[in-house]
C-alpha atoms as a PDB file:
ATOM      1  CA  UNK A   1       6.708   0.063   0.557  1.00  0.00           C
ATOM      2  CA  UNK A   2      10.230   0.801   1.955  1.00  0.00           C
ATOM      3  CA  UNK A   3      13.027   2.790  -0.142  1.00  0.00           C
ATOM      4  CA  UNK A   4      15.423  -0.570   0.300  1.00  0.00           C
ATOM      5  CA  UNK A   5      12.552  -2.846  -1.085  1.00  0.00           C
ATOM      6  CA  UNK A   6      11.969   0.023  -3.990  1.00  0.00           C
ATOM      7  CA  UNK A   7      15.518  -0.026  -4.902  1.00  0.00           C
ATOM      8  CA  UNK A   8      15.655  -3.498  -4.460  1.00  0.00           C
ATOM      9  CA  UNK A   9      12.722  -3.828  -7.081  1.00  0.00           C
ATOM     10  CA  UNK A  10      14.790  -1.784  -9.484  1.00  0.00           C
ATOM     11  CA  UNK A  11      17.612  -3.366  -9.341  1.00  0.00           C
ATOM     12  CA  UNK A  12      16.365  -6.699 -10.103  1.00  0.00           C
ATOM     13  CA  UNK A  13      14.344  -5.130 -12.984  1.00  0.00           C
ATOM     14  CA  UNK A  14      17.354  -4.025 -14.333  1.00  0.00           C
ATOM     15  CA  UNK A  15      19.445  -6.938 -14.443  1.00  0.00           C
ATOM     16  CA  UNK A  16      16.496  -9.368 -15.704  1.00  0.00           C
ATOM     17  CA  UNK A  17      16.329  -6.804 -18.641  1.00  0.00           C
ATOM     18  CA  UNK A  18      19.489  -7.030 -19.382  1.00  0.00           C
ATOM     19  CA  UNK A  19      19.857 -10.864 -19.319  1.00  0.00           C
ATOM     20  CA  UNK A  20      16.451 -10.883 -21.253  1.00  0.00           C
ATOM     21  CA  UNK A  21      17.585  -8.390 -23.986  1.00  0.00           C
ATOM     22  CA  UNK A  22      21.107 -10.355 -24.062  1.00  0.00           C
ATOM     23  CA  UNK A  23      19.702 -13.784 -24.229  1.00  0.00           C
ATOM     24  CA  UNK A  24      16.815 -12.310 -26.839  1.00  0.00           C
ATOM     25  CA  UNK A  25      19.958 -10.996 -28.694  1.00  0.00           C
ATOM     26  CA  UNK A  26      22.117 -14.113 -28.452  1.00  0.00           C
ATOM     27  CA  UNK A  27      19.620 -16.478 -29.804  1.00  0.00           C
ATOM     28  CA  UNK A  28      18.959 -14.404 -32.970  1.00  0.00           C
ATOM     29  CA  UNK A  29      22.668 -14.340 -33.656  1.00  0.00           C
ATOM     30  CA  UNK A  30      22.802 -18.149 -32.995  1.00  0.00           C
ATOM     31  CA  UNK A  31      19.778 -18.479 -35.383  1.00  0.00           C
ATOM     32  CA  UNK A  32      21.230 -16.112 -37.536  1.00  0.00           C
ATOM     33  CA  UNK A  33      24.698 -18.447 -37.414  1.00  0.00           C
ATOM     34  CA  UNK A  34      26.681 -15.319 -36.143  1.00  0.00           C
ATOM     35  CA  UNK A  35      27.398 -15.888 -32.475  1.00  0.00           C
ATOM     36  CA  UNK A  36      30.176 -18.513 -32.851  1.00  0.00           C
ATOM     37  CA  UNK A  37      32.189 -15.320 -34.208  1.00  0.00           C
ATOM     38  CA  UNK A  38      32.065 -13.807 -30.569  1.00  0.00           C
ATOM     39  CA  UNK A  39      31.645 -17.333 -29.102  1.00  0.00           C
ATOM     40  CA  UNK A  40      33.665 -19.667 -31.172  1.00  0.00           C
ATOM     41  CA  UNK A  41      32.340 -23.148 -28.679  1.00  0.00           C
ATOM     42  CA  UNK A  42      28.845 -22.135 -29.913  1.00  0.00           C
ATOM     43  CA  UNK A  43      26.951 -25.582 -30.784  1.00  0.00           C
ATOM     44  CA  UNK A  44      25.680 -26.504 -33.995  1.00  0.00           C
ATOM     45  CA  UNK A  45      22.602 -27.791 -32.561  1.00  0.00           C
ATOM     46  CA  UNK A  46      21.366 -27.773 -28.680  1.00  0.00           C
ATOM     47  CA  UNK A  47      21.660 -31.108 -26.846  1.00  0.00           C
ATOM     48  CA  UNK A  48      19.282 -31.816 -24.031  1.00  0.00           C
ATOM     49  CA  UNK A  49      20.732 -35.370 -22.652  1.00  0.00           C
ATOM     50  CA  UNK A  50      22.444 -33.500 -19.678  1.00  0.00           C
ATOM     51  CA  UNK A  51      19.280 -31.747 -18.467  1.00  0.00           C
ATOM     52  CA  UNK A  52      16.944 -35.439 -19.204  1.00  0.00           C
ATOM     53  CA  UNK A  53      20.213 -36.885 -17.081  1.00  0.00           C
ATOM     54  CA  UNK A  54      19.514 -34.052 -14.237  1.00  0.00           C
ATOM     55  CA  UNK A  55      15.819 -34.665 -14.284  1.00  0.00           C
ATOM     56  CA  UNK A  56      16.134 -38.323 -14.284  1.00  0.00           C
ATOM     57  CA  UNK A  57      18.566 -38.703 -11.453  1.00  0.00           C
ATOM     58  CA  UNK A  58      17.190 -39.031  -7.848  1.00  0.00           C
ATOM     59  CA  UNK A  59      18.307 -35.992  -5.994  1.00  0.00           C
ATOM     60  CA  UNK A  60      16.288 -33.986  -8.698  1.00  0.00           C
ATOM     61  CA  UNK A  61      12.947 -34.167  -7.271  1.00  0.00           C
ATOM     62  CA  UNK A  62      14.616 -32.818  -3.709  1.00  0.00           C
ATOM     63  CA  UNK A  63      16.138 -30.008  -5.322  1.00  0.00           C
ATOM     64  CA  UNK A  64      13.174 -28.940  -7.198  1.00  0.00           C
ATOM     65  CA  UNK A  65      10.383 -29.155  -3.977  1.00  0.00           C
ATOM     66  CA  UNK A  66      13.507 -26.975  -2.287  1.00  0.00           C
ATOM     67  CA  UNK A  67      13.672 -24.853  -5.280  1.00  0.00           C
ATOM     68  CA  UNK A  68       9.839 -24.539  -5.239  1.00  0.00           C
ATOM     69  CA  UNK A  69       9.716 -23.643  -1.383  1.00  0.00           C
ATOM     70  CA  UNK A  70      11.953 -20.986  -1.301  1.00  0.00           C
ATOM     71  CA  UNK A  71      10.909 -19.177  -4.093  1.00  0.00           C
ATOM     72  CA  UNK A  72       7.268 -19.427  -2.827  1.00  0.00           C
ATOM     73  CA  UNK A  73       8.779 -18.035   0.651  1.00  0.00           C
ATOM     74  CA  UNK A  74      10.553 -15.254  -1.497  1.00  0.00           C
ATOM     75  CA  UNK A  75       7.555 -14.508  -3.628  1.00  0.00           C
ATOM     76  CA  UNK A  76       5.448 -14.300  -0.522  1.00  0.00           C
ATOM     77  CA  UNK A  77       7.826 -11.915   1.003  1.00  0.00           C
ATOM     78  CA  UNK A  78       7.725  -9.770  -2.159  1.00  0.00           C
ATOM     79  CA  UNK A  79       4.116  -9.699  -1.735  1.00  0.00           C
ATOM     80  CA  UNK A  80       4.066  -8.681   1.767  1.00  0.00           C
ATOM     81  CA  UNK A  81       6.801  -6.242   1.730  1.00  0.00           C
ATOM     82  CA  UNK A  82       4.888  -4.430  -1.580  1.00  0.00           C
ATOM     83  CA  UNK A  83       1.516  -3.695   0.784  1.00  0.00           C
ATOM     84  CA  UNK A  84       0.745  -0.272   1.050  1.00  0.00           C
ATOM     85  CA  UNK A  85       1.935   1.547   4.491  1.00  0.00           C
ATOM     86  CA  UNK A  86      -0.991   4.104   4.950  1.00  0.00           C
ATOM     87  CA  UNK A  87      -1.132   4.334   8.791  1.00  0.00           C
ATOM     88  CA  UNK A  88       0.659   7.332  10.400  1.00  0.00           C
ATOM     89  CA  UNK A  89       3.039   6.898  13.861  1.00  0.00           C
ATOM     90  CA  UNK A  90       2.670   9.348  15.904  1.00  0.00           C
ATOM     91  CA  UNK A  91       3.298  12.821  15.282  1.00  0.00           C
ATOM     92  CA  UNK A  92       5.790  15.599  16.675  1.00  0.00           C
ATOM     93  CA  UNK A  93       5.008  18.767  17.737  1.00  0.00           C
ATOM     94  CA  UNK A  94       5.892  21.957  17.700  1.00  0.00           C
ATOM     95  CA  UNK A  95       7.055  23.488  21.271  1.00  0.00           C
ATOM     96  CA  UNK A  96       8.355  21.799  24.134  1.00  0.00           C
ATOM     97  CA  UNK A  97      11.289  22.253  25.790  1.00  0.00           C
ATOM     98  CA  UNK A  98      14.747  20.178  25.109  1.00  0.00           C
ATOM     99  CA  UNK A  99      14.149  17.078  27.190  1.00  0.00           C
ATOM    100  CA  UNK A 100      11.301  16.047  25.519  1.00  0.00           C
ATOM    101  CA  UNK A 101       8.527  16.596  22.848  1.00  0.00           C
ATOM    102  CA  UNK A 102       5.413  16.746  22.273  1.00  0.00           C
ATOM    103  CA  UNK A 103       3.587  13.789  20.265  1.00  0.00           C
ATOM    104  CA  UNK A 104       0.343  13.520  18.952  1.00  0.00           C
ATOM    105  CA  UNK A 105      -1.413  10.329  18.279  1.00  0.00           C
ATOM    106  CA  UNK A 106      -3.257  10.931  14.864  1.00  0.00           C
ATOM    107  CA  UNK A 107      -5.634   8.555  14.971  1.00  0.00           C
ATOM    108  CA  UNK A 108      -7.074   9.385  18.254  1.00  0.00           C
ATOM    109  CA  UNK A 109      -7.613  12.911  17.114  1.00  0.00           C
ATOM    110  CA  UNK A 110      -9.674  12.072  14.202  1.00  0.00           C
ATOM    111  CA  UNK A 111     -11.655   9.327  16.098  1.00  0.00           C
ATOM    112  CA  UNK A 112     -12.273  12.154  18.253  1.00  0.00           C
ATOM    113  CA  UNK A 113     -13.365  14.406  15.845  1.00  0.00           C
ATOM    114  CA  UNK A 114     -15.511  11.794  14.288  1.00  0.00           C
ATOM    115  CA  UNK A 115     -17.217  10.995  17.524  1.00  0.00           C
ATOM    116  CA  UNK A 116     -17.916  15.239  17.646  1.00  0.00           C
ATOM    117  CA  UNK A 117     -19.123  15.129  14.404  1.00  0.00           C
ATOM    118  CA  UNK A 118     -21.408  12.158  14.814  1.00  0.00           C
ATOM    119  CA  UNK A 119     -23.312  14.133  17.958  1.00  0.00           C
ATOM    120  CA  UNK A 120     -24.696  16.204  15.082  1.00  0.00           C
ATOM    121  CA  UNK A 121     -28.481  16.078  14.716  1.00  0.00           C
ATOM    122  CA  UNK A 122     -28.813  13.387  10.929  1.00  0.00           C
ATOM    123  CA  UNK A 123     -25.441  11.589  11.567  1.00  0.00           C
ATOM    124  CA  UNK A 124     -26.048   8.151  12.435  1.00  0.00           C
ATOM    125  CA  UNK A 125     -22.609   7.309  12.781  1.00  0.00           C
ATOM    126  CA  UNK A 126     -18.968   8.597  11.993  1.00  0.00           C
ATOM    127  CA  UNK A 127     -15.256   7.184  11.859  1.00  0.00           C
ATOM    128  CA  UNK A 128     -12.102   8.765  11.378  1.00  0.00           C
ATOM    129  CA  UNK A 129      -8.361   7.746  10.612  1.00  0.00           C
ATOM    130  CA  UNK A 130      -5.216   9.457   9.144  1.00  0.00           C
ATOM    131  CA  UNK A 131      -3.266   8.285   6.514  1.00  0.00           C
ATOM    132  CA  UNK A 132      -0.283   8.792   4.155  1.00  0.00           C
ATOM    133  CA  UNK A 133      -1.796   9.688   0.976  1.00  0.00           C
ATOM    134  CA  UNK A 134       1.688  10.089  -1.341  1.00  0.00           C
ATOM    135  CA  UNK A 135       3.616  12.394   1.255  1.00  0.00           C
ATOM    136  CA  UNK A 136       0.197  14.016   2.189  1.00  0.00           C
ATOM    137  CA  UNK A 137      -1.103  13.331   5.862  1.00  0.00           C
ATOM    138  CA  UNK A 138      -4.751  13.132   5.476  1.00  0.00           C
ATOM    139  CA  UNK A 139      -7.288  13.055   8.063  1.00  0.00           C
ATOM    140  CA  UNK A 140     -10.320  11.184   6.284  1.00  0.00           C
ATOM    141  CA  UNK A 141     -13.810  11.411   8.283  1.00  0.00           C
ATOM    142  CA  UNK A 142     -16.384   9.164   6.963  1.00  0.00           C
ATOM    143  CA  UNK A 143     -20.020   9.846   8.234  1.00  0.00           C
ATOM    144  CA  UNK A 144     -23.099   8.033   7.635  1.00  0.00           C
ATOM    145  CA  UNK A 145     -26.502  10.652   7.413  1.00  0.00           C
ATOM    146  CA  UNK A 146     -30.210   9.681   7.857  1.00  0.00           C
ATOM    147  CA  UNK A 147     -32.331  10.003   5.274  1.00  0.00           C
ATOM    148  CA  UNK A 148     -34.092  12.884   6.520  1.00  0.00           C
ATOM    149  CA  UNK A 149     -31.006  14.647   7.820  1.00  0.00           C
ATOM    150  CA  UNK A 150     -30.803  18.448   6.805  1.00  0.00           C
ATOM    151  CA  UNK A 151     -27.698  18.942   4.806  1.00  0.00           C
ATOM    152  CA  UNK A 152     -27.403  22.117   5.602  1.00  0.00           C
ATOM    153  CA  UNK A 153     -26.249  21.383   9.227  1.00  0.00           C
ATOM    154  CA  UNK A 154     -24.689  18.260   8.615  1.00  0.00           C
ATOM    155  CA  UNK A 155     -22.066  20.327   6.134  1.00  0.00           C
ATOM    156  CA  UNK A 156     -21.756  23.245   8.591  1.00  0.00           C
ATOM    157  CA  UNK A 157     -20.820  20.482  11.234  1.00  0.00           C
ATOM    158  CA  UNK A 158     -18.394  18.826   9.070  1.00  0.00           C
ATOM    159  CA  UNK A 159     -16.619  21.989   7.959  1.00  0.00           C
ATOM    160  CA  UNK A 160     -16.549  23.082  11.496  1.00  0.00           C
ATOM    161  CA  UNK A 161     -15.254  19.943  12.906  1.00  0.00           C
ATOM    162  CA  UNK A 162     -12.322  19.866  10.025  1.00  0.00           C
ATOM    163  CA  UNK A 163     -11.794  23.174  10.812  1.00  0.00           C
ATOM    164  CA  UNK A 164     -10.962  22.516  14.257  1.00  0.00           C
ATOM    165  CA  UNK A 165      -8.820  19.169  13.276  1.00  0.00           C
ATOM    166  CA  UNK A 166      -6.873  20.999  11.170  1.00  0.00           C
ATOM    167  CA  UNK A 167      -5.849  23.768  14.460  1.00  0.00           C
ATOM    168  CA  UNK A 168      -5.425  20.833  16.450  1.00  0.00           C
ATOM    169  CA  UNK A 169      -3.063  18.716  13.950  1.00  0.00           C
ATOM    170  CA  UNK A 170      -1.208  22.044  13.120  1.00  0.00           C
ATOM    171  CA  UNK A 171       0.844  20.463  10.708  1.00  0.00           C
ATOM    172  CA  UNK A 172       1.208  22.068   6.964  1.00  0.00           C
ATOM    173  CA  UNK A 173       0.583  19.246   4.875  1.00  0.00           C
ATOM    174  CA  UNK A 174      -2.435  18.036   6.767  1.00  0.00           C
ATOM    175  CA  UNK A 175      -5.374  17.812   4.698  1.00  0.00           C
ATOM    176  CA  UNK A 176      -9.220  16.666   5.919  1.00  0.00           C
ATOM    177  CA  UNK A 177     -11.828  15.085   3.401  1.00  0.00           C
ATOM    178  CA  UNK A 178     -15.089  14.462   4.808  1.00  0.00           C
ATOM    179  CA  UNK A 179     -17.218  11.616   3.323  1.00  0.00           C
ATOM    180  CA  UNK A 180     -20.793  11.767   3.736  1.00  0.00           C
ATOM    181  CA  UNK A 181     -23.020   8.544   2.942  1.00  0.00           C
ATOM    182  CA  UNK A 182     -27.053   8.511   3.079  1.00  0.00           C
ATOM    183  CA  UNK A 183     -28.430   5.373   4.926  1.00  0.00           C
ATOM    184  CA  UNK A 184     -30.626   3.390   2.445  1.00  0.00           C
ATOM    185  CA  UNK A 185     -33.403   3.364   5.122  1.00  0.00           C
ATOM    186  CA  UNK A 186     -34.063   5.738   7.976  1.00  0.00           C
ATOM    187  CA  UNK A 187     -33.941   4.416  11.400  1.00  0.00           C
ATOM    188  CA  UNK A 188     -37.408   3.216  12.750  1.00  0.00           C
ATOM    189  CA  UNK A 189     -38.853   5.244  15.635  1.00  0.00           C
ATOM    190  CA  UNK A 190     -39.584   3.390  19.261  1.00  0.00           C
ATOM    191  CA  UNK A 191     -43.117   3.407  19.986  1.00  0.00           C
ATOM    192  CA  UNK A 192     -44.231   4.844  22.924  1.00  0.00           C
ATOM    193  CA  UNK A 193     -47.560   3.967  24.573  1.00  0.00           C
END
């Protein structure tokens, strides 16, 4: 979610609370019979002809399906523009001269270190990705294990393949998190013979 569509959000929180709370407060003076003293037209009693005239009348149902389409469209753009951003452009850097910089694609580096760490005797299969995590970068390695893998070298191979993410992403406020998942059933052995 962008900053614009954030303070757009807050915005139009505010000023719905505010005709809310007024409205809320302007029907319990009118209940009360105090509002004609700030509003001296106030009606006695609420007349709904002109709105049974509106609804009756043969533009209406043209408005309304117009109405109904564009706040649709606007509620489906308030949907969309409230899903989650997690992926992570490329990154910058350090060194390099002034012409140009360095980038580094952070997705490729962690599919890369998922493919190392997936070489490792037990791991049936690995992924990787990096993504914004509230303002954190982090590089999130899932693995799938055999049954019968030793754990022992499976966590020595994930610690050493973070390890060597982290000195390749050399940013600060990288993190890694491996994930490790058992396989419900081991894989089943070609036969030979």
């Amino acid at each position: 979610m962008s900053r614009a569509v954030l303070a757009l959000d807050r915005i139009v929180t505010l000023i719905l609370g505010l005709v809310l709370l007024l409205g809320g407060l302007a029907a319990i003076a009118w209940w009360a019979g105090q509002l004609d003293r700030l509003w001296p037209a106030t009606p006695g009693s609420l007349q709904f002809r002109p709105a049974r005239d509106a609804v009756e009348a043969g533009w209406w149902p043209w408005a309304a399906g117009v109405a109904g389409a564009v706040a649709i469209l606007l509620g489906l753009w308030w949907l969309v523009s409230h899903i989650p951003r997690r992926s992570v452009p490329a990154l910058a850097l350090p060194g390099g001269d002034v012409r140009g910089g360095l980038r580094l694609d952070p997705n490729a580096a962690t599919a890369t270190a998922a493919d190392v760490l997936a070489q490792t005797p037990g791991v049936r299969s690995a992924r990787g990705t990096m993504r914004d995590d509230r303002g954190e970068l982090v590089a999130a390695l899932d693995a799938t294990i055999e049954p019968t893998a030793d754990l022992t070298t499976v966590v020595a191979a994930a610690e050493r393949v973070s390890a060597e993410l982290g000195h390749v992403l050399d940013l600060p406020a990288a993190r890694c998190r491996v994930q490790l998942r058992v396989a419900r059933r081991g894989r089943r052995q070609a036969r030979v013979g």
